[in-house]
Structure formats: C-alpha cells, structure tokens
C-alpha atoms as a PDB file:
ATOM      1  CA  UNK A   1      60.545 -79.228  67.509  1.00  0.00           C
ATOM      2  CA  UNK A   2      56.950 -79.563  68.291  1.00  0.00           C
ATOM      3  CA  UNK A   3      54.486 -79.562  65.899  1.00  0.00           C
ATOM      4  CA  UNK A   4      51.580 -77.802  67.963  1.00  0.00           C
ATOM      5  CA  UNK A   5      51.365 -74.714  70.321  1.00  0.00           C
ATOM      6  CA  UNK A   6      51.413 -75.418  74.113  1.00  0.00           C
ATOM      7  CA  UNK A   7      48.810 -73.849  75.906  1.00  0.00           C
ATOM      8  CA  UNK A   8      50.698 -70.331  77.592  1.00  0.00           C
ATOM      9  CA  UNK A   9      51.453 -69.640  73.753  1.00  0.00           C
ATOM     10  CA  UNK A  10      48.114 -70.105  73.010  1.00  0.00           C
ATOM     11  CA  UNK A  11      46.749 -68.097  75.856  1.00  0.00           C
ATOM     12  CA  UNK A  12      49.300 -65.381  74.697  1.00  0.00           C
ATOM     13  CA  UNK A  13      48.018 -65.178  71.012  1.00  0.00           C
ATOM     14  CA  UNK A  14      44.374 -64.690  72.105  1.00  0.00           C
ATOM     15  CA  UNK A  15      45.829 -61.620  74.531  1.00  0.00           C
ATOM     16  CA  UNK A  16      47.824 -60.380  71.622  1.00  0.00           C
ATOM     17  CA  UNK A  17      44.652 -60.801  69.069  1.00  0.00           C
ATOM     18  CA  UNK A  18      42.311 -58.787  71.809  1.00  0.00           C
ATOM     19  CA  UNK A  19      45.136 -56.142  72.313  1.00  0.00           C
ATOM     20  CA  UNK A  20      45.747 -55.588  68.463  1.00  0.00           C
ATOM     21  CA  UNK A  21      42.024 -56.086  67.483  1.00  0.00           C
ATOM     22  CA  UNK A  22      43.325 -58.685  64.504  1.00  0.00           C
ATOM     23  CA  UNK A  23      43.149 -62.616  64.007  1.00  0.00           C
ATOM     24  CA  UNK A  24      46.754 -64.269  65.218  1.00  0.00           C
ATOM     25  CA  UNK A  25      48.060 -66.902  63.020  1.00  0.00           C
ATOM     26  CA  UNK A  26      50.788 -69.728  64.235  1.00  0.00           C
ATOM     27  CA  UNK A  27      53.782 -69.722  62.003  1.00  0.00           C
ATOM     28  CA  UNK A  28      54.848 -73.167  60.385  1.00  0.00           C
ATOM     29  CA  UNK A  29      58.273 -74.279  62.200  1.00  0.00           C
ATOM     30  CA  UNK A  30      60.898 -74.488  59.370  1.00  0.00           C
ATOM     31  CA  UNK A  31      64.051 -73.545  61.419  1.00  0.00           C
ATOM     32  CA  UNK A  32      64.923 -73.181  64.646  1.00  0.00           C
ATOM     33  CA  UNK A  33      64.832 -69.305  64.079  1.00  0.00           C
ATOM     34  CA  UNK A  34      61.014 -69.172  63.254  1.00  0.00           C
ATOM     35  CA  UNK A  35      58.509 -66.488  64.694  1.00  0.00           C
ATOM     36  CA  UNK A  36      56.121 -68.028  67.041  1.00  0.00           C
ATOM     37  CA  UNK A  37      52.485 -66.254  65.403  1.00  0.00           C
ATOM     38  CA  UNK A  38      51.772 -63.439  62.968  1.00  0.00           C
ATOM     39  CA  UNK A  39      49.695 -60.254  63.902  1.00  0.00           C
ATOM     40  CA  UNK A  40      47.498 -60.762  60.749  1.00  0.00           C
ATOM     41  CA  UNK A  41      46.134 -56.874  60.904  1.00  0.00           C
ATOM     42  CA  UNK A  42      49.750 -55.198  60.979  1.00  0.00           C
ATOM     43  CA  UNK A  43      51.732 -57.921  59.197  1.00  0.00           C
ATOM     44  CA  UNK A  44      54.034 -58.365  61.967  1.00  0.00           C
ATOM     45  CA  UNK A  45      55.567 -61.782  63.143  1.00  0.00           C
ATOM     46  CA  UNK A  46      56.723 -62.118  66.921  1.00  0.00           C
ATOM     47  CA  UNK A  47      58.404 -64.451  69.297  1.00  0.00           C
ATOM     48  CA  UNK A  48      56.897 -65.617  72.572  1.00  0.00           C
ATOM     49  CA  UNK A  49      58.817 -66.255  75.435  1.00  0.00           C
ATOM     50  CA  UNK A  50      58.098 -67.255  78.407  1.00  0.00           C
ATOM     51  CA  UNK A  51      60.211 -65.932  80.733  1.00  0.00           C
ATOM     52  CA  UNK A  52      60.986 -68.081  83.997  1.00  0.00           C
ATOM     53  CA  UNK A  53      63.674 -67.639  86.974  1.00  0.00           C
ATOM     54  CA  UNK A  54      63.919 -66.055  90.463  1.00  0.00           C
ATOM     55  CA  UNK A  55      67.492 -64.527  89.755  1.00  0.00           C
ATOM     56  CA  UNK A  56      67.641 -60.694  90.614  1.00  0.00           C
ATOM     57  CA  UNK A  57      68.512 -60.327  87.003  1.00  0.00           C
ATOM     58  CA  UNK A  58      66.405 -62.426  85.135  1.00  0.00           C
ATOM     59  CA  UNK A  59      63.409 -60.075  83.095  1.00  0.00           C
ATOM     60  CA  UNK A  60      66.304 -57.906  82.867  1.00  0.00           C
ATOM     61  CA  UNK A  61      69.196 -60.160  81.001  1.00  0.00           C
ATOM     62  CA  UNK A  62      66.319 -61.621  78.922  1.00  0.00           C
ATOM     63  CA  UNK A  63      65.981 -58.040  77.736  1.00  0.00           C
ATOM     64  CA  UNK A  64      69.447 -57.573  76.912  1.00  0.00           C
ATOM     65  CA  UNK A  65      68.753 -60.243  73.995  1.00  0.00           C
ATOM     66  CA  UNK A  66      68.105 -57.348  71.428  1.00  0.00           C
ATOM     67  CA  UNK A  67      64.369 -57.391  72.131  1.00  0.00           C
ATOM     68  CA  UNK A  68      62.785 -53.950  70.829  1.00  0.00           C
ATOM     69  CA  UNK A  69      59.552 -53.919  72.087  1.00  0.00           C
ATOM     70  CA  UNK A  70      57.743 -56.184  75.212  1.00  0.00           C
ATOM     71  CA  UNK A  71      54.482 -57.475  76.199  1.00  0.00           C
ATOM     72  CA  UNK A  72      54.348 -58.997  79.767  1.00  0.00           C
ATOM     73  CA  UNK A  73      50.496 -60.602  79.992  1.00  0.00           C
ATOM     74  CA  UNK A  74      50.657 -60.869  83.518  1.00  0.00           C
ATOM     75  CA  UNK A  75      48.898 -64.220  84.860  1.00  0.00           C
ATOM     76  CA  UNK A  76      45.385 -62.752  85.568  1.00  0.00           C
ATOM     77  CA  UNK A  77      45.361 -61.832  81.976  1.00  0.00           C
ATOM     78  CA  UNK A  78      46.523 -58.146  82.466  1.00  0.00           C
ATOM     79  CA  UNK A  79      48.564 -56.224  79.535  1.00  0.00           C
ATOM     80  CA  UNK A  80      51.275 -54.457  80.228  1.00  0.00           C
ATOM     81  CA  UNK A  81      53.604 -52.740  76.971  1.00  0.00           C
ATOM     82  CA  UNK A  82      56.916 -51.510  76.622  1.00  0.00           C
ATOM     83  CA  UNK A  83      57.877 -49.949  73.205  1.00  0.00           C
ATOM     84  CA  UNK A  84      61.750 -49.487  73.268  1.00  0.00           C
END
C-alpha cells in the first residue's frame, strides 16, 4: 500500500473537482477495497483507474468489472462521461 497519491491520481482529482465544482478529498487506505477520493459536494466516493494496454479489448473488459458510470480525462486534460 502506499501511503500518498501518485501524481495521474492527483491530476485526476483536480479534473474531477473542476468537473463537479466541489473540493476532492483522498480517502485513508484501510483495506485493499478502499475508494481512491471523495466528491465532497455530492458525498460520493470513487475509484481511479488507470487504464493501460494495447489489446483490442482492453477499455472494454475493464468495463465489464461492474463499473456504472466512467470518466476518461483524456491526456490533454479533456472530459469525456459515460453514465451507464
């Protein structure tokens, strides 16, 4: 476990905290099952991934994994979001 945010999680919570207009807090690690930030304003916690491969399949197995609702921040900082 690591006991700091790496920098494309940080970069991620200060799209996020633009996006939902709201302060972003980092969640304390206390299993390996913990949310990665909280969206202060709405009260909801999320998971960042960062999603890496050059399968034909890859953003779309990673989806599979019971994910309702995606953010892709593209790298030049763009937002794109998918509500399922």
């Amino acid at each position: 476990m690591k006991p700091y945010p790496d920098r494309y999680e940080e970069r991620i919570a200060r799209v996020l905290a633009g996006k939902f207009q709201s302060d972003v807090l980092f969640v304390v690690c206390s299993s390996l099952h913990t949310p990665d930030i909280q969206i202060v304003k709405t009260g909801d916690y999320w998971e960042i991934k960062n999603v890496k491969g050059n399968g034909k399949n890859t953003i779309e197995d990673n989806l599979k994994r019971g994910i309702r609702r995606v953010i892709l921040v593209t790298k030049n900082g763009a937002v794109i979001d998918f509500c399922g």
